[in-house]
Protein backbone atom coordinates (compact mmCIF):
# COMPACT_ATOMS: atom_id res chain seq x y z
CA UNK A 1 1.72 -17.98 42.98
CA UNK A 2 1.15 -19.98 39.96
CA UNK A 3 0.49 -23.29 41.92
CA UNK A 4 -1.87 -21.23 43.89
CA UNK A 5 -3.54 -20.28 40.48
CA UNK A 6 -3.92 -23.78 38.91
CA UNK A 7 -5.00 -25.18 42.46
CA UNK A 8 -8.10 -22.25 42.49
CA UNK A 9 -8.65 -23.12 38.43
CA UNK A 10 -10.76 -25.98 36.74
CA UNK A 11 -11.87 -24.31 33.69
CA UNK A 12 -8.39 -25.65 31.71
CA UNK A 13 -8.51 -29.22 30.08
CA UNK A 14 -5.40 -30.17 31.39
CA UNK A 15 -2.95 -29.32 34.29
CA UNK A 16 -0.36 -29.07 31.85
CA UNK A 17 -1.64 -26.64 29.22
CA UNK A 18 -2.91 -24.39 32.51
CA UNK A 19 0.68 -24.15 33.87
CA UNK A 20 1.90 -23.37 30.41
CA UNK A 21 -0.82 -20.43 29.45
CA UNK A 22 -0.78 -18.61 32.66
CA UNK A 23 2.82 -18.32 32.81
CA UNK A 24 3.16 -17.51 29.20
CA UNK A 25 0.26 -14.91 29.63
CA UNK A 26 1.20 -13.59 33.18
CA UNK A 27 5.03 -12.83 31.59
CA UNK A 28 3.04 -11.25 28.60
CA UNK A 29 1.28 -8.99 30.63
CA UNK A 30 4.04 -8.19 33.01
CA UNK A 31 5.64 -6.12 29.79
CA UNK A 32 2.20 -4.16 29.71
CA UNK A 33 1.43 -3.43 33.28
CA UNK A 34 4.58 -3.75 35.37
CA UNK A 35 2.70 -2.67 37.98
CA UNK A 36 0.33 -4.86 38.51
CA UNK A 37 1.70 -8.00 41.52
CA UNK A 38 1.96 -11.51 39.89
CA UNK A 39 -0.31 -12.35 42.31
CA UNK A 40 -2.94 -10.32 40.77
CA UNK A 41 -1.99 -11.12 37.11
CA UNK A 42 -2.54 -14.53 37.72
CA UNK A 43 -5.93 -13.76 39.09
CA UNK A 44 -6.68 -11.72 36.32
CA UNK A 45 -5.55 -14.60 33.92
CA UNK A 46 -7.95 -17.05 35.43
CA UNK A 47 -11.03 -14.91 36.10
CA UNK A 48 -10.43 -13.54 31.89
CA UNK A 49 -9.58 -17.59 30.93
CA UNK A 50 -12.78 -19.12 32.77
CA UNK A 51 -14.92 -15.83 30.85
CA UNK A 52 -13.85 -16.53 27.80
CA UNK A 53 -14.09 -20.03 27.50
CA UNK A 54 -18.05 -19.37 28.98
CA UNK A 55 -18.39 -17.39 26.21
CA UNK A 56 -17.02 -19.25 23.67
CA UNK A 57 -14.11 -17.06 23.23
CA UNK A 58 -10.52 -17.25 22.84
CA UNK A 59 -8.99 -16.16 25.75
CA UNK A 60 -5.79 -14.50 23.97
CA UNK A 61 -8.22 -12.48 22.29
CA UNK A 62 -9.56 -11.37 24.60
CA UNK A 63 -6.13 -10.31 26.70
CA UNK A 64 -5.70 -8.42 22.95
């Protein structure tokens, strides 16, 4: 799933720092919403990443 993710994201400087934040995110958010597939966290980690970043935001902030 996460090779999936960083194939379907751009929005991250490097490959490297992509692989590291989603999986440190998607674990993260595994301990708040169990429920939700990795599939889908990964999604969500992109889709919030690629937001942020539009908007001149960090992106941990605003998974806080």
């Amino acid at each position: 799933e996460l090779k999936k993710a960083m194939e379907l994201d751009n929005e991250f400087e490097d490959r490297f720092d992509a692989e590291v934040w989603l999986k440190d995110m998607s674990n993260r958010l595994s301990k708040r919403a169990p429920h939700i597939p990795e599939k889908e966290r990964f999604e969500v980690l992109r889709l919030v990443h690629r937001e942020a970043k539009r908007f001149q935001l960090d992106p941990q902030l605003v998974l806080a």
